[in-house]
PDB file of N, CA and C in Angstrom:
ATOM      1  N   UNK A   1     -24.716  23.566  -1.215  1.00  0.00           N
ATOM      2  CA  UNK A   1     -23.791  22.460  -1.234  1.00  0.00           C
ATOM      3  C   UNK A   1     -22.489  22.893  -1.869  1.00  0.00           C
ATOM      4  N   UNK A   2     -21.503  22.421  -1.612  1.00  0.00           N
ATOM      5  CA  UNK A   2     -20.078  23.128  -2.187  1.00  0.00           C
ATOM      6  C   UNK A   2     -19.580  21.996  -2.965  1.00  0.00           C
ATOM      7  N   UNK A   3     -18.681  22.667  -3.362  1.00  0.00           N
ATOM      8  CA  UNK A   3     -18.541  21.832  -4.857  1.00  0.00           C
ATOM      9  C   UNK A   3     -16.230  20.826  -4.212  1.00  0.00           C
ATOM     10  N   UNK A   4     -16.674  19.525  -5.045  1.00  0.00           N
ATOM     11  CA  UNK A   4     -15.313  19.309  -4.845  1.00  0.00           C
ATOM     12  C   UNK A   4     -14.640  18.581  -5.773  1.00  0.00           C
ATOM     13  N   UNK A   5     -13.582  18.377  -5.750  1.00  0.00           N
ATOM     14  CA  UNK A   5     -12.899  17.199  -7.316  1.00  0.00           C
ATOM     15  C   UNK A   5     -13.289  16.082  -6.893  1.00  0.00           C
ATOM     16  N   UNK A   6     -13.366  15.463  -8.004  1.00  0.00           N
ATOM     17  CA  UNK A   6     -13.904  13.665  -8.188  1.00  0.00           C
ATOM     18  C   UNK A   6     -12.632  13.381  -9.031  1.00  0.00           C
ATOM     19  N   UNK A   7     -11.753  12.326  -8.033  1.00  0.00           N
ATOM     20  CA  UNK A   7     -10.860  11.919  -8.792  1.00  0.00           C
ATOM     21  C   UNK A   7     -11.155  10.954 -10.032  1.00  0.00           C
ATOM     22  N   UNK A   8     -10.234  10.998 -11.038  1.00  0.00           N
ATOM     23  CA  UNK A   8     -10.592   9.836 -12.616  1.00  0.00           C
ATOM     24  C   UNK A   8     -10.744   8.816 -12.184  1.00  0.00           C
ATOM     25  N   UNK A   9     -10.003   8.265 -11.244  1.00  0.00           N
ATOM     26  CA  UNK A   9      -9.880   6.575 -10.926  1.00  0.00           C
ATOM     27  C   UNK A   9      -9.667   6.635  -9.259  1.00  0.00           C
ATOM     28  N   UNK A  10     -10.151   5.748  -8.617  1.00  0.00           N
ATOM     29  CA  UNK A  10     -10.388   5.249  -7.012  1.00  0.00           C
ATOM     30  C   UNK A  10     -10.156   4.145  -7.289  1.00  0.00           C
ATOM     31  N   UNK A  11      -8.891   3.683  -6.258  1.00  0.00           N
ATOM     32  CA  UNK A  11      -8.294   2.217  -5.834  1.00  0.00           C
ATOM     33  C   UNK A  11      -9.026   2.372  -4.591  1.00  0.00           C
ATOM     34  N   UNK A  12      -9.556   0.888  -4.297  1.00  0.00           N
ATOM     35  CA  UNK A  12     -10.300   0.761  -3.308  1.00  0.00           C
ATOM     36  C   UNK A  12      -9.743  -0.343  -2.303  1.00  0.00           C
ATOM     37  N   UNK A  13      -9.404  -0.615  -1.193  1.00  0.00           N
ATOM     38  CA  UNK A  13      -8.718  -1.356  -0.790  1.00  0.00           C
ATOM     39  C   UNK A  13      -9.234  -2.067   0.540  1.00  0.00           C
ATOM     40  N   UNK A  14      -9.267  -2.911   0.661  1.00  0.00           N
ATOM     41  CA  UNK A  14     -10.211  -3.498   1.558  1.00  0.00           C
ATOM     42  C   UNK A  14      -9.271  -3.538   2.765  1.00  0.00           C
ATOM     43  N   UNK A  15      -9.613  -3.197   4.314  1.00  0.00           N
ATOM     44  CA  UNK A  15      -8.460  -3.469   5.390  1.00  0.00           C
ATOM     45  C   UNK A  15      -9.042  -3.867   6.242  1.00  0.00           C
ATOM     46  N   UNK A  16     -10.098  -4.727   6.126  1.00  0.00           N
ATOM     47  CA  UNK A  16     -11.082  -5.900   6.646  1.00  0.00           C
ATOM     48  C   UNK A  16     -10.086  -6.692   7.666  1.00  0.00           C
ATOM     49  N   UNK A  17     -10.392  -7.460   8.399  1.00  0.00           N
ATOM     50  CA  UNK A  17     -10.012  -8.453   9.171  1.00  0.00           C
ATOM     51  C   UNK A  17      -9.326  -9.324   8.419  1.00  0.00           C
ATOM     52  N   UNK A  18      -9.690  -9.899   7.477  1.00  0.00           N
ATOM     53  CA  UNK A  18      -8.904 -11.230   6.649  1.00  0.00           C
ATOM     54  C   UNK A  18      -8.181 -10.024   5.977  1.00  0.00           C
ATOM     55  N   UNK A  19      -8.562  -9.426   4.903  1.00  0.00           N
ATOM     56  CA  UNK A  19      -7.571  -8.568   3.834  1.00  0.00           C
ATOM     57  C   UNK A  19      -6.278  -7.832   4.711  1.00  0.00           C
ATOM     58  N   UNK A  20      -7.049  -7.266   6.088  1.00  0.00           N
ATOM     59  CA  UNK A  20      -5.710  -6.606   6.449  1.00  0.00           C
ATOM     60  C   UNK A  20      -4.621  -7.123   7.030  1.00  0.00           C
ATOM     61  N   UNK A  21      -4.791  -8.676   7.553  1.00  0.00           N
ATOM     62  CA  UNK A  21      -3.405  -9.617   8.151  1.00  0.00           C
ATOM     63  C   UNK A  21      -2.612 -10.536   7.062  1.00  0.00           C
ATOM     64  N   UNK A  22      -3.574 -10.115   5.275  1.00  0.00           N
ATOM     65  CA  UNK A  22      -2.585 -11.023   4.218  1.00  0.00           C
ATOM     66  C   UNK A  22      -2.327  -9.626   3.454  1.00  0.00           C
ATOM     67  N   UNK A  23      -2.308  -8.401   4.102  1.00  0.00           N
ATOM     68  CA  UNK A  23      -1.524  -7.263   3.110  1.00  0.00           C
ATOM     69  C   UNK A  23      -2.203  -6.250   2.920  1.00  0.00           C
ATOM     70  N   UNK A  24      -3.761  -6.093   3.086  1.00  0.00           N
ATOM     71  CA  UNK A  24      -4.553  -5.139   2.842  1.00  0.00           C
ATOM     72  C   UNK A  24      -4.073  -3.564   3.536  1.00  0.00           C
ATOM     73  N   UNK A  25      -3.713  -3.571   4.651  1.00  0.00           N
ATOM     74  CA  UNK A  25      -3.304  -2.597   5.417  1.00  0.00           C
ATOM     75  C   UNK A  25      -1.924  -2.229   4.617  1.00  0.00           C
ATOM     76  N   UNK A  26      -0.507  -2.903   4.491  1.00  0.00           N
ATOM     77  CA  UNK A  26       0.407  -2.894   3.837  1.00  0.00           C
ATOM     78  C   UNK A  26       0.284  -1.951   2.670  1.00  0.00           C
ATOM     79  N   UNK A  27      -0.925  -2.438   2.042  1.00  0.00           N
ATOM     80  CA  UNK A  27      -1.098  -1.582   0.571  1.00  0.00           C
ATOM     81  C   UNK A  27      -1.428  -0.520   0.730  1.00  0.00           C
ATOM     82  N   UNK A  28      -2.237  -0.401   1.448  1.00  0.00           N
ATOM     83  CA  UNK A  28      -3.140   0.861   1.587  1.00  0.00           C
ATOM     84  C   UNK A  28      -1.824   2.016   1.808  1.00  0.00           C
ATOM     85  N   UNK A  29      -1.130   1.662   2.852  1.00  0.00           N
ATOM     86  CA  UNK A  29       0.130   2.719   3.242  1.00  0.00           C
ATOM     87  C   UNK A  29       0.848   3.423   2.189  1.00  0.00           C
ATOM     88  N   UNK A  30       1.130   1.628   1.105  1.00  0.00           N
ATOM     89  CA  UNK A  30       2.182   1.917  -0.061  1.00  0.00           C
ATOM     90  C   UNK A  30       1.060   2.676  -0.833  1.00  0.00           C
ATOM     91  N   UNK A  31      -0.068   2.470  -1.549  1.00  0.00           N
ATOM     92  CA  UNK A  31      -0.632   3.308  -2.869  1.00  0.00           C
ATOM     93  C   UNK A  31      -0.991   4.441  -2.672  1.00  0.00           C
ATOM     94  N   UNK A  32      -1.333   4.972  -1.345  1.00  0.00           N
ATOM     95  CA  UNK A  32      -1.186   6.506  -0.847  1.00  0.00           C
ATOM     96  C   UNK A  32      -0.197   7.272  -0.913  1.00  0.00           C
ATOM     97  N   UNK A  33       0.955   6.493  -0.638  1.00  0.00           N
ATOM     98  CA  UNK A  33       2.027   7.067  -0.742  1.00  0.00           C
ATOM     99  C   UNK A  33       2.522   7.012  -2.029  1.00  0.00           C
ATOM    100  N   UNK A  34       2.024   6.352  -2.916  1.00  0.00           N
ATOM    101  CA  UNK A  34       2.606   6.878  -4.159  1.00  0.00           C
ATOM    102  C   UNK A  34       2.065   7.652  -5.005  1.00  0.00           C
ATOM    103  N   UNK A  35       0.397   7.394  -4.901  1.00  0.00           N
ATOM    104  CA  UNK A  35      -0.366   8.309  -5.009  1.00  0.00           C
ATOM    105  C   UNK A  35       0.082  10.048  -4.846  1.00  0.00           C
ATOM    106  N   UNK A  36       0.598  10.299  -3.540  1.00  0.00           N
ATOM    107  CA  UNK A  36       1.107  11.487  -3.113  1.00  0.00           C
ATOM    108  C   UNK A  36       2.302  11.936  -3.671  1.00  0.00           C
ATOM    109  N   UNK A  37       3.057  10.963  -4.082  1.00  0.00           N
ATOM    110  CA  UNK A  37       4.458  11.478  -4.729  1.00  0.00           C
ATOM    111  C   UNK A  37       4.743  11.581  -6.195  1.00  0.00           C
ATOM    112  N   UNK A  38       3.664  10.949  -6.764  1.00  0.00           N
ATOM    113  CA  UNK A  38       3.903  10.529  -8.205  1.00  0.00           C
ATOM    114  C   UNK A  38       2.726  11.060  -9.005  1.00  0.00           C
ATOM    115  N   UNK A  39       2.890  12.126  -9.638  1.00  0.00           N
ATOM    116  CA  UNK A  39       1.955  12.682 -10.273  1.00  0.00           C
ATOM    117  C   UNK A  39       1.851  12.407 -11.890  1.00  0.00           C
ATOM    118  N   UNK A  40       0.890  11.702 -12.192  1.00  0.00           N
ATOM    119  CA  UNK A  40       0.178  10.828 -13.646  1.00  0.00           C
ATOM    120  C   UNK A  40      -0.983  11.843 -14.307  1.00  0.00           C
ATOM    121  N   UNK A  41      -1.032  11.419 -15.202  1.00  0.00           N
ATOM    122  CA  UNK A  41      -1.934  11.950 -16.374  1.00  0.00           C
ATOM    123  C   UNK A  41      -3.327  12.098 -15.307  1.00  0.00           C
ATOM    124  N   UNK A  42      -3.443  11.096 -15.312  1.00  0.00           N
ATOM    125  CA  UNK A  42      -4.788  10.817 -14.462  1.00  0.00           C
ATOM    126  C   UNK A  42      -4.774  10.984 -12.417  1.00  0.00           C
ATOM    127  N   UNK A  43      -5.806  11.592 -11.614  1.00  0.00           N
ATOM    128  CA  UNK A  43      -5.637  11.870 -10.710  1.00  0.00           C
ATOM    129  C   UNK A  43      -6.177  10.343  -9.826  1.00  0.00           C
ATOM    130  N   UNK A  44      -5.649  10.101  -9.109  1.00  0.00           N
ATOM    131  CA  UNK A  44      -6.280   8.452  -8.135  1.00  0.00           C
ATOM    132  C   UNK A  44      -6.061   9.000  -6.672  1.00  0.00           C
ATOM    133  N   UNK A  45      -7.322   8.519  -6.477  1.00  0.00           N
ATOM    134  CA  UNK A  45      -7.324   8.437  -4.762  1.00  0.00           C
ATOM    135  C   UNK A  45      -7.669   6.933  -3.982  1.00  0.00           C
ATOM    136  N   UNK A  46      -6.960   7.078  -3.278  1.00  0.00           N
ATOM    137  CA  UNK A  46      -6.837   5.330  -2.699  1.00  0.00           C
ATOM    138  C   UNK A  46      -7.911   5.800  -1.475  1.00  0.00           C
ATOM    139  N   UNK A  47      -8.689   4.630  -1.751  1.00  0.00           N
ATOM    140  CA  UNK A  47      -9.700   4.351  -0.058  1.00  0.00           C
ATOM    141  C   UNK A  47      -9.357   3.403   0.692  1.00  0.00           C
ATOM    142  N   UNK A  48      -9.494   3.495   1.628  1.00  0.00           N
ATOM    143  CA  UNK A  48      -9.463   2.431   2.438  1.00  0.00           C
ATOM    144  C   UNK A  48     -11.240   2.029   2.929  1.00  0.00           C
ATOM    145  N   UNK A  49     -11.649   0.564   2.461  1.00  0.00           N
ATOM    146  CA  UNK A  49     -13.034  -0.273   3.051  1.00  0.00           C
ATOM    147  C   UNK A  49     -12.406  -1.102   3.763  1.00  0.00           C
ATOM    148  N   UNK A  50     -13.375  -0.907   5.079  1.00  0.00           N
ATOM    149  CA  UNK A  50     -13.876  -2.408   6.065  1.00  0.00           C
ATOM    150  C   UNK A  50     -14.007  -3.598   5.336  1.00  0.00           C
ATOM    151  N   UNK A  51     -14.482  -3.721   4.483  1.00  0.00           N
ATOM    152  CA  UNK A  51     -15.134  -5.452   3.944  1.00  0.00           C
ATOM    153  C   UNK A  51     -15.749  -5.050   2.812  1.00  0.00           C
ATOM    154  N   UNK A  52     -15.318  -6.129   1.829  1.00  0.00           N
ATOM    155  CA  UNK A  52     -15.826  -6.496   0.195  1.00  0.00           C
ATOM    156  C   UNK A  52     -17.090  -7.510   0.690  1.00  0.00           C
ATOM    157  N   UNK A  53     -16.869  -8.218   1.471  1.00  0.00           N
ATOM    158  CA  UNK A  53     -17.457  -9.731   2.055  1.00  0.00           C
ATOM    159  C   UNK A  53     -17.001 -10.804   0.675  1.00  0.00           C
ATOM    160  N   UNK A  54     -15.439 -10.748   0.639  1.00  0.00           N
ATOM    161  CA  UNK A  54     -15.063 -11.708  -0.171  1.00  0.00           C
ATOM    162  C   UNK A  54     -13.647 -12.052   0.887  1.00  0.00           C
ATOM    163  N   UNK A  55     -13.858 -12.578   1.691  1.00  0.00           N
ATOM    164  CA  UNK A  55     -12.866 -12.867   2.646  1.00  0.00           C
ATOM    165  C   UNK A  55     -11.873 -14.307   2.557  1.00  0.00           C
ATOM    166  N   UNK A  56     -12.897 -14.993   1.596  1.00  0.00           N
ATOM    167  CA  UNK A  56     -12.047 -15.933   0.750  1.00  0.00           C
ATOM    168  C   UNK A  56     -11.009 -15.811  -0.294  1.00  0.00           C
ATOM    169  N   UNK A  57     -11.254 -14.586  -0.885  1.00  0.00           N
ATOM    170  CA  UNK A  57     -10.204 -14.517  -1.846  1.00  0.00           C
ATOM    171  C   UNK A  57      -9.081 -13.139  -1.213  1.00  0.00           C
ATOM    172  N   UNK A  58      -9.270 -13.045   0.319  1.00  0.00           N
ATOM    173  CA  UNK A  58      -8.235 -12.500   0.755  1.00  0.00           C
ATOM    174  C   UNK A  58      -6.828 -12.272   0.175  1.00  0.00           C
ATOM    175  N   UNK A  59      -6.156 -11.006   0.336  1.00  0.00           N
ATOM    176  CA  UNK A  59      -6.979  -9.430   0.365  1.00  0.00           C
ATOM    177  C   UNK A  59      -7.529  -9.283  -1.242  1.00  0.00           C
ATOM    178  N   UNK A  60      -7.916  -8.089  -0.912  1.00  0.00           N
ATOM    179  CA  UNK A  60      -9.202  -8.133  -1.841  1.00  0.00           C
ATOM    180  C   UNK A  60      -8.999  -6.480  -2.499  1.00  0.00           C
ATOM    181  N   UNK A  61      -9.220  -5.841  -3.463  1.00  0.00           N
ATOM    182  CA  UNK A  61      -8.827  -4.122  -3.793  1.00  0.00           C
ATOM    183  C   UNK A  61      -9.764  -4.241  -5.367  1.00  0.00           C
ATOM    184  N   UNK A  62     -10.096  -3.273  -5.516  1.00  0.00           N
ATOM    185  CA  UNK A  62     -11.096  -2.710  -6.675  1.00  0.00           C
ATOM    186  C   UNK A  62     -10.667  -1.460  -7.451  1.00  0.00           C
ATOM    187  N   UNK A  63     -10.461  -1.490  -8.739  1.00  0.00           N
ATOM    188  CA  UNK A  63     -10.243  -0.206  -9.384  1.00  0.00           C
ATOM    189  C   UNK A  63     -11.311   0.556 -10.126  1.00  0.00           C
ATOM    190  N   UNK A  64     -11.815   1.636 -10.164  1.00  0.00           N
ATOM    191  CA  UNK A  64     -13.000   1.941 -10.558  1.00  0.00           C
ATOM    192  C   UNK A  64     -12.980   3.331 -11.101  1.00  0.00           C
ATOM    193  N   UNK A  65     -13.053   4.139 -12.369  1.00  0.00           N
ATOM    194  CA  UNK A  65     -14.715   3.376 -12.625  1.00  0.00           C
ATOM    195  C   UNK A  65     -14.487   2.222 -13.628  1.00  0.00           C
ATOM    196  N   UNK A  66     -12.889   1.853 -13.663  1.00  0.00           N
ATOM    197  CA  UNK A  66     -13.326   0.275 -14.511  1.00  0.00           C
ATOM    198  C   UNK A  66     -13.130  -1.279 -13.977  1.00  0.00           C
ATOM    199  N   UNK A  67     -13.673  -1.114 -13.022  1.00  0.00           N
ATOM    200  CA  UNK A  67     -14.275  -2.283 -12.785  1.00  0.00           C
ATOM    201  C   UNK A  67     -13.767  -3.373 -12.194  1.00  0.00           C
ATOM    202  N   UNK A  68     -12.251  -3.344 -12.352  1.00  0.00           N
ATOM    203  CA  UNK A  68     -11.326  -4.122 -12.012  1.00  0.00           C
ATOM    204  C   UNK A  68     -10.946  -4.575 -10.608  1.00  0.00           C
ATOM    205  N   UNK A  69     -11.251  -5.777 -10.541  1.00  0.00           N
ATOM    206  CA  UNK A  69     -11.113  -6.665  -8.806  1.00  0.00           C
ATOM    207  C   UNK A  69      -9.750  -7.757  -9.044  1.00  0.00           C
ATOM    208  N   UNK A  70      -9.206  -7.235  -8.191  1.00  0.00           N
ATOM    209  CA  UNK A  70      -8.068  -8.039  -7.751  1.00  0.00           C
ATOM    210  C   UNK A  70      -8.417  -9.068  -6.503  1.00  0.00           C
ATOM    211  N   UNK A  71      -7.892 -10.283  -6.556  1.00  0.00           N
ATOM    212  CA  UNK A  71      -8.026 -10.933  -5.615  1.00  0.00           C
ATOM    213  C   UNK A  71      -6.533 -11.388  -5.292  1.00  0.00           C
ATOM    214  N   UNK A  72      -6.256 -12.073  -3.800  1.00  0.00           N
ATOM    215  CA  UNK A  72      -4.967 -12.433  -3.417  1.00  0.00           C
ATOM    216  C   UNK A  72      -3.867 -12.044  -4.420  1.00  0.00           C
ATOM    217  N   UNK A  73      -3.627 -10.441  -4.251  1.00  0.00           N
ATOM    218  CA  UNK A  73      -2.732 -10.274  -5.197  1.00  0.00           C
ATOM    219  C   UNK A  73      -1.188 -10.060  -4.125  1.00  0.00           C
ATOM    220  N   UNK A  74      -0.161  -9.369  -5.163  1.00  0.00           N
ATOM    221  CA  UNK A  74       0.841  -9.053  -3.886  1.00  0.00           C
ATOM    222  C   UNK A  74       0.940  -7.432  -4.385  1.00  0.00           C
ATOM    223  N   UNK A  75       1.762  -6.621  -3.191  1.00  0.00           N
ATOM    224  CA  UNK A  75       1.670  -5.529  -2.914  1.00  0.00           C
ATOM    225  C   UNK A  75       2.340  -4.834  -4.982  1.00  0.00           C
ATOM    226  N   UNK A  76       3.475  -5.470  -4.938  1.00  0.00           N
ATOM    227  CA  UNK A  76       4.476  -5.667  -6.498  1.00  0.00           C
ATOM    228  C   UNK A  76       3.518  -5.116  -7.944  1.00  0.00           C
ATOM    229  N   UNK A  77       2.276  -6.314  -7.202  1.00  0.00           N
ATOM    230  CA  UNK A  77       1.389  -6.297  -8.988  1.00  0.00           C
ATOM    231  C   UNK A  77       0.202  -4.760  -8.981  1.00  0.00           C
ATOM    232  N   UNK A  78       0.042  -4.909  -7.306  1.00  0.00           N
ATOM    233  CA  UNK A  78      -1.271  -3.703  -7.679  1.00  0.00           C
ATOM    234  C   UNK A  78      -0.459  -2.489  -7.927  1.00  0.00           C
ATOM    235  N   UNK A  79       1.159  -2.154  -7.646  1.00  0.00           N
ATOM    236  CA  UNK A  79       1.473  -1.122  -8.026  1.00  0.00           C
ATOM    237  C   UNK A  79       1.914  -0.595  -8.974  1.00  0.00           C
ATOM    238  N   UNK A  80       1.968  -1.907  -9.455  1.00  0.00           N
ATOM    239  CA  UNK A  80       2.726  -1.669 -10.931  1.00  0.00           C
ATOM    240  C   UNK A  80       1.634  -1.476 -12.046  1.00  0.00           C
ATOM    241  N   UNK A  81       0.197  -1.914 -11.429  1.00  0.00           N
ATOM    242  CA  UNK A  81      -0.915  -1.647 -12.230  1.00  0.00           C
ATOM    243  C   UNK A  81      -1.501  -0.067 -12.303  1.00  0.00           C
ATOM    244  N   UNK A  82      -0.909  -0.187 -10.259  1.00  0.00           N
ATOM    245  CA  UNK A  82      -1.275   1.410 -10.154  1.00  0.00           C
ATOM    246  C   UNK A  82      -0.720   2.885 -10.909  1.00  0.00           C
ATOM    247  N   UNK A  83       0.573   2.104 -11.540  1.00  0.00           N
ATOM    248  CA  UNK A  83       1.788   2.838 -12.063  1.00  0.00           C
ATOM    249  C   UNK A  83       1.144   2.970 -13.798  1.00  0.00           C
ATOM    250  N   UNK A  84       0.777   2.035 -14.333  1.00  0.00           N
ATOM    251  CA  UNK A  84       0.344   2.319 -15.399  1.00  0.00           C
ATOM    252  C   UNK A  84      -0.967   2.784 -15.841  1.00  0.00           C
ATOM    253  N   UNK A  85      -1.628   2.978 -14.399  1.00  0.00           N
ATOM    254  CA  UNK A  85      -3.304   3.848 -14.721  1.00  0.00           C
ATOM    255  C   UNK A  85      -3.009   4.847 -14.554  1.00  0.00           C
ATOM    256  N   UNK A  86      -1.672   4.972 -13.898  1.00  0.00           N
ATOM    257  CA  UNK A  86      -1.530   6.827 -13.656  1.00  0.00           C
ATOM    258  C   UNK A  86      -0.937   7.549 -15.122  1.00  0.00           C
ATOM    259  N   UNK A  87      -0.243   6.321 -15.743  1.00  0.00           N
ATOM    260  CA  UNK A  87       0.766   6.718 -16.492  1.00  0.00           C
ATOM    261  C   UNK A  87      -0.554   7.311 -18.188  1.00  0.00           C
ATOM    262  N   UNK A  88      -1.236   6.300 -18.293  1.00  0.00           N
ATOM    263  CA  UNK A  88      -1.818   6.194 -19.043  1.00  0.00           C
ATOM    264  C   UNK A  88      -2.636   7.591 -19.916  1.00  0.00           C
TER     265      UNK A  88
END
């Protein structure tokens, strides 16, 4: 088996049917891309998921490994959160 990096922190981003027509897709574009340009203390890799199955609290994104669920947020807040987990 070969060996590979495990990033510190995974933003997880849901681009589901409901999440991806109130922004889910939107984000995903932006936190990769900043991900790629902006190099932080800490290393993050953004995923993109099909479905949380929380389609009510559309869109929907997870930060991990702490734990943190965002619901109906806007593109503004997860990056500026994303900005200070990197920074941290």
């Amino acid at each position: 088996m070969g060996k590979f990096e495990v990033p510190d922190k995974v933003l997880y981003v849901c681009t589901g049917s409901k999440c991806g027509k109130r922004g889910g897709k939107d984000l995903y574009k932006m936190a990769s891309s900043m991900v790629k340009h902006v190099k932080g203390k800490y290393e993050v890799e953004v995923v993109r998921i099909e479905c949380t199955d929380r389609c009510k609290f559309a869109p929907v994104c997870n930060i991990q490994p702490d734990n943190i669920w965002l619901k109906e947020y806007s593109e503004r807040e997860v990056l500026r959160l994303l900005a200070g987990i990197m920074e941290k």
